[in-house]
C-alpha atoms as a PDB file:
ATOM      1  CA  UNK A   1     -41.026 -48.065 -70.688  1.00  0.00           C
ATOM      2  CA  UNK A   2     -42.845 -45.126 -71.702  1.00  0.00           C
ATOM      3  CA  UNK A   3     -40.323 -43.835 -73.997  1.00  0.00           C
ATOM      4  CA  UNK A   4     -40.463 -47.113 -75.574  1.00  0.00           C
ATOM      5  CA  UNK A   5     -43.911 -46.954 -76.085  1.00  0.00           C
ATOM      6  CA  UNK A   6     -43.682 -43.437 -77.448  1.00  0.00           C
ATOM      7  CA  UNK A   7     -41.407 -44.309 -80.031  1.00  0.00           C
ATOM      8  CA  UNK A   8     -43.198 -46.906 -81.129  1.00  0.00           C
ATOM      9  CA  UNK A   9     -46.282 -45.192 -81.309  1.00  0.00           C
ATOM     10  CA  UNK A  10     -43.831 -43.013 -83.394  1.00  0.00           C
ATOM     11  CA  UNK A  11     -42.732 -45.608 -85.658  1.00  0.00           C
ATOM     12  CA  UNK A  12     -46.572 -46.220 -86.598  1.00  0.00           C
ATOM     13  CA  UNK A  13     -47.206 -43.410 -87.064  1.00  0.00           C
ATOM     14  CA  UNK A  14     -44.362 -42.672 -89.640  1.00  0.00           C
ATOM     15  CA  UNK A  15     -44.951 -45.956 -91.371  1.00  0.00           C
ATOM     16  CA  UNK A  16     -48.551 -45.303 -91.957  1.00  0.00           C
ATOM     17  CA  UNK A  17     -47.682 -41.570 -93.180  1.00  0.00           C
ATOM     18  CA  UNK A  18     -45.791 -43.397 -96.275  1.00  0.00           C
ATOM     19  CA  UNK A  19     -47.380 -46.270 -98.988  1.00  0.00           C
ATOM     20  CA  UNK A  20     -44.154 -48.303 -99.201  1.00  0.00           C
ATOM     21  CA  UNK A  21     -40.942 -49.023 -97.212  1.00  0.00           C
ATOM     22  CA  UNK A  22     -37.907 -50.782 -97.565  1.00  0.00           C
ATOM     23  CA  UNK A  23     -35.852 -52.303 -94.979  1.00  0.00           C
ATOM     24  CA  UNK A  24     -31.865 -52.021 -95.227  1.00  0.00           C
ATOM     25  CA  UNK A  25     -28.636 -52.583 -93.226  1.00  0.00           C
ATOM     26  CA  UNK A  26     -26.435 -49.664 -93.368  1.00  0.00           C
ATOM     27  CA  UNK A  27     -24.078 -50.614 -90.141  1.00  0.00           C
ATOM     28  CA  UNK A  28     -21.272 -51.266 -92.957  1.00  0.00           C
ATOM     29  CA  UNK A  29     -21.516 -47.487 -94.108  1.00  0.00           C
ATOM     30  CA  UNK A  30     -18.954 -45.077 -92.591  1.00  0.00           C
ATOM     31  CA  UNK A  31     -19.979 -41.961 -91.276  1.00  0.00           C
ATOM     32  CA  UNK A  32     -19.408 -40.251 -94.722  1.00  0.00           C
ATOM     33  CA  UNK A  33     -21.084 -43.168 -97.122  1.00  0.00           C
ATOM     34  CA  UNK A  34     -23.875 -42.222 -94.402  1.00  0.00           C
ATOM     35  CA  UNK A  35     -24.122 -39.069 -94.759  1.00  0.00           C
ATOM     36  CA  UNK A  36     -24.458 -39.072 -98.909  1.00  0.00           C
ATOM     37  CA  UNK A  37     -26.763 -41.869 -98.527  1.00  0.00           C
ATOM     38  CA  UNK A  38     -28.719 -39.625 -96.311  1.00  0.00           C
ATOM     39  CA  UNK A  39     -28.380 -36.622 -98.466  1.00  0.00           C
ATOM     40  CA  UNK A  40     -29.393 -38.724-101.701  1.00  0.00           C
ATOM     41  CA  UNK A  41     -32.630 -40.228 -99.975  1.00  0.00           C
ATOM     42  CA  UNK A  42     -33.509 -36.310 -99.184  1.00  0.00           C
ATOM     43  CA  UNK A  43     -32.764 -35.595-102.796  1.00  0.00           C
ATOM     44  CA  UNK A  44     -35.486 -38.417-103.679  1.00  0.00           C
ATOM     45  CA  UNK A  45     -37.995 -37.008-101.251  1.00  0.00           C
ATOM     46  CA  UNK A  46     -37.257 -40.458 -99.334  1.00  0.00           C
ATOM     47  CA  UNK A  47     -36.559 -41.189 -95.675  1.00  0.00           C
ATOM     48  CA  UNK A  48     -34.231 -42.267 -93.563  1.00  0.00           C
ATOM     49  CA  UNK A  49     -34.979 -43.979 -90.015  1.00  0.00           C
ATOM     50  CA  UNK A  50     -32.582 -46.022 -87.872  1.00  0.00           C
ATOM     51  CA  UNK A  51     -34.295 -48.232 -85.661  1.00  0.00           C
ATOM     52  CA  UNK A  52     -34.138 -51.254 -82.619  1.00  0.00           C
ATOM     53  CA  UNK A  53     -35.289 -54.205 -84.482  1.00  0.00           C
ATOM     54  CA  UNK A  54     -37.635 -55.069 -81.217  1.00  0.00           C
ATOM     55  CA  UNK A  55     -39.643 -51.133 -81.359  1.00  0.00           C
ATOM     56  CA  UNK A  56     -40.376 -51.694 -85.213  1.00  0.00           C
ATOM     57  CA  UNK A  57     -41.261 -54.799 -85.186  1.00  0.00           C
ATOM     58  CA  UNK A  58     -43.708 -54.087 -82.050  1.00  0.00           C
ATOM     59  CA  UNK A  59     -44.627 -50.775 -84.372  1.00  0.00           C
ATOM     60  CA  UNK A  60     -45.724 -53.586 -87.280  1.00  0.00           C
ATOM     61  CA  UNK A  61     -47.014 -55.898 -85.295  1.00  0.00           C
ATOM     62  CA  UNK A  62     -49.568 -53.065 -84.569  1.00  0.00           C
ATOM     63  CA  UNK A  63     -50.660 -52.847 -88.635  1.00  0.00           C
ATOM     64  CA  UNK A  64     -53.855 -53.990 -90.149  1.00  0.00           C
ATOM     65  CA  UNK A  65     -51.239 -55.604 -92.534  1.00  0.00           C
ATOM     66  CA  UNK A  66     -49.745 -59.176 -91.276  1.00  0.00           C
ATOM     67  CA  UNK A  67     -45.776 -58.624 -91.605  1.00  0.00           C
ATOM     68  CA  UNK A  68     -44.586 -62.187 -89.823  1.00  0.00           C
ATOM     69  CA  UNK A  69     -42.714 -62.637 -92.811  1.00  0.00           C
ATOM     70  CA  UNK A  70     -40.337 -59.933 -92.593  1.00  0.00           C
ATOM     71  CA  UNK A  71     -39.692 -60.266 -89.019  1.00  0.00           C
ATOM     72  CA  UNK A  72     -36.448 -62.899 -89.635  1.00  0.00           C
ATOM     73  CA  UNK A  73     -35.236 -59.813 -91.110  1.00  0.00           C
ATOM     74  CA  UNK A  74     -34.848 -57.726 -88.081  1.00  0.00           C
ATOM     75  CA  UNK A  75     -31.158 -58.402 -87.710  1.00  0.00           C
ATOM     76  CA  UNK A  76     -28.504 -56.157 -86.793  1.00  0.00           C
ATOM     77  CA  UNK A  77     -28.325 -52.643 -88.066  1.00  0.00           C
ATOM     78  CA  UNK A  78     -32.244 -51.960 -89.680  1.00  0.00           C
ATOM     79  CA  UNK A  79     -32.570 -48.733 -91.068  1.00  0.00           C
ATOM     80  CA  UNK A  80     -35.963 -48.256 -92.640  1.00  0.00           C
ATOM     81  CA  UNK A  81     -36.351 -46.153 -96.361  1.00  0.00           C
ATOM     82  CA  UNK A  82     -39.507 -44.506 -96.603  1.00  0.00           C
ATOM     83  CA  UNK A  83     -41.263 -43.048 -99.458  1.00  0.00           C
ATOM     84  CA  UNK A  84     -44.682 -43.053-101.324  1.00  0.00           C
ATOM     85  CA  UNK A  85     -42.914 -44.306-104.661  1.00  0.00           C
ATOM     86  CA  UNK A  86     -42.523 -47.566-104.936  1.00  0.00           C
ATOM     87  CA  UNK A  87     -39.320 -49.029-107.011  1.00  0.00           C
END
C-alpha cells in the first residue's frame, strides 16, 4: 500500500513537471519497436512512462484539472508521452 501511494505521488508529480501529455498503447510494440520508440521520444526531449491504469488514474484524479473524460481510456497497456510541446 505504501508503495502504491508512493508511486502515485510519483506520477503527480511527473505529470505536473510537464504542460501536456499524451496517452498511448504500446503493448503491440516488440522489444525493439520499443526501444527506438524510446530512443526517438529522448531525441524529442519527450518522455516515456509505463503505467497501471488504476495508479494514474488515482495520480489524475488528484489534479486541479477534471480528467473523467479520459478515464474510459485506461485500458490495457497505457504508456504516458510527456513533454512541454504540445503537437
Amino acid at each position: 500500500k505504501e508503495d502504491k501511494s508512493a508511486i502515485i505521488k510519483q506520477l503527480e508529480s511527473t505529470l505536473n513537471e510537464y504542460a501536456h501529455f499524451y496517452l498511448t498503447d504500446i503493448g503491440d510494440l516488440n522489444a525493439a519497436q520499443t526501444s527506438e520508440l524510446r530512443r526517438v521520444c529522448y531525441k524529442q526531449d519527450i518522455k516515456l512512462v509505463v503505467v497501471k491504469n488504476t495508479l494514474l488514474q488515482k495520480a489524475l484524479e488528484s489534479s486541479s484539472v477534471d480528467f473523467t473524460e479520459i478515464y474510459g481510456s485506461l485500458t490495457g497497456a497505457t504508456s504516458i508521452l510527456l513533454s512541454n510541446v504540445g503537437n
